[in-house]
Structures are given as C-alpha cells and as structure tokens.
Protein backbone atom coordinates (compact mmCIF):
# COMPACT_ATOMS: atom_id res chain seq x y z
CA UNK A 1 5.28 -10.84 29.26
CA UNK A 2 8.21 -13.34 28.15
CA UNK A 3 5.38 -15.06 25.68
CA UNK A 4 6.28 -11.38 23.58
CA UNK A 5 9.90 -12.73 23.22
CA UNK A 6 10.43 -16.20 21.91
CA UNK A 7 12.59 -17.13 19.23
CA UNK A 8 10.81 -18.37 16.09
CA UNK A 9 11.09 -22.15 15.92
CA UNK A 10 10.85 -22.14 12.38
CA UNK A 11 12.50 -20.98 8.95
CA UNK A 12 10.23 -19.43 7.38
CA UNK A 13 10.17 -20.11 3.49
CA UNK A 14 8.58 -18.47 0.16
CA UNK A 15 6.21 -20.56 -0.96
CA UNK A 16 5.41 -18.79 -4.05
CA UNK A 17 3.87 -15.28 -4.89
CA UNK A 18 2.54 -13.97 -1.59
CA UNK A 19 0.86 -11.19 -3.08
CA UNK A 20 -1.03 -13.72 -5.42
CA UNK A 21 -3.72 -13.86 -2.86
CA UNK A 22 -4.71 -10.18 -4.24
CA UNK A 23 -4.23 -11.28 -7.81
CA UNK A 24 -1.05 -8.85 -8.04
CA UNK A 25 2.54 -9.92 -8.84
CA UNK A 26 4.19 -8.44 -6.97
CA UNK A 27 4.41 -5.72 -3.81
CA UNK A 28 2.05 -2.15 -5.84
CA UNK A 29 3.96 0.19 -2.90
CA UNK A 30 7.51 1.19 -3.66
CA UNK A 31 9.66 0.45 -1.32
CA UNK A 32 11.48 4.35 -1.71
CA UNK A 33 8.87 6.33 -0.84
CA UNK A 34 9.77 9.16 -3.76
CA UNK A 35 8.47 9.56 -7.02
CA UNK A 36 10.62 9.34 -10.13
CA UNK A 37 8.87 10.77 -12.87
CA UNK A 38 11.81 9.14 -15.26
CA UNK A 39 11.13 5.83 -14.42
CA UNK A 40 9.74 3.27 -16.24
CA UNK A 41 8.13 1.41 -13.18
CA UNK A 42 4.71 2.33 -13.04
CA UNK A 43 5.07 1.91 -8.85
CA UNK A 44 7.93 4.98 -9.24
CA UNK A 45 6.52 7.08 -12.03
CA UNK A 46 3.08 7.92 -10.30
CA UNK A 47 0.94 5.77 -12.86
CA UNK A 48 0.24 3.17 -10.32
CA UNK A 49 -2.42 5.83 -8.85
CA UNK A 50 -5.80 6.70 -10.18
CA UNK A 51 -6.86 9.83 -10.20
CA UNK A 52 -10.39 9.68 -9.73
CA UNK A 53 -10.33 7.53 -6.74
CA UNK A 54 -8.56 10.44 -5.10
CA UNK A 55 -11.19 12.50 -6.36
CA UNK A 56 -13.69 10.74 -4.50
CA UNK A 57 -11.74 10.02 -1.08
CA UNK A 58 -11.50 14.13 -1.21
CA UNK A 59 -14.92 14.61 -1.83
CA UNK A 60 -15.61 12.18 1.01
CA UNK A 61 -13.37 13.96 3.14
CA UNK A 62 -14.75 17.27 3.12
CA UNK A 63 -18.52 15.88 3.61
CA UNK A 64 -16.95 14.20 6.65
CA UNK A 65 -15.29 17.26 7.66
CA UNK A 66 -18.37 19.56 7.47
CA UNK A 67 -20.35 17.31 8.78
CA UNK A 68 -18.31 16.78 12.03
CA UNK A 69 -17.84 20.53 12.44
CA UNK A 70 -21.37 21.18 12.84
C-alpha cells in the first residue's frame, strides 16, 4: 500500500507538443466545459463537433438499446 504514495523523483518537463502523437496541436476538449456560441475558437463555438458522427453513435445506440431489451 505505501508503493501508492511515493514522491516523484523527477521533474517532469515538456518536451514538445504532446498532443503531436495524434497529429493535433493542441488539447480538441475545452477546458470550460460550456459552449460559447460568440467565440471564435472552434473548441468553444461547437464547430469542433461533427454532426454526422453523432448521427451514427445515435443510430448505434438505439439498435443497441432494442436489441438488449428483447
């Protein structure tokens, strides 16, 4: 149990774009989790998300739903 609390040995340093790895950036998830409709940051604004992906998780969803159900 005292493995769960030891001190990093380390400093831990930024290296460069961690989110490179994903070929993004930066972070794509706001870090306030409200939408701004006003703002130009695509992350804030609601443009960041595609519609039609949505489309399909719901669609997934319900098959899921009914299927489990019967």
């Amino acid at each position: 149990m005292g493995s769960i609390f030891k001190k990093a040995t380390g400093i831990v340093t930024d290296n460069g774009n961690v989110y490179e790895c994903y070929n993004l950036k930066e972070n794509p998830f706001p870090l306030n989790p409200f939408l701004n409709q006003e703002s130009t940051d695509k992350r804030y604004n609601g443009d960041i998300y595609e519609a039609s992906v949505r489309d399909i998780e719901e669609t997934s969803g319900r098959k899921f739903s009914q299927s489990s159900s019967k």
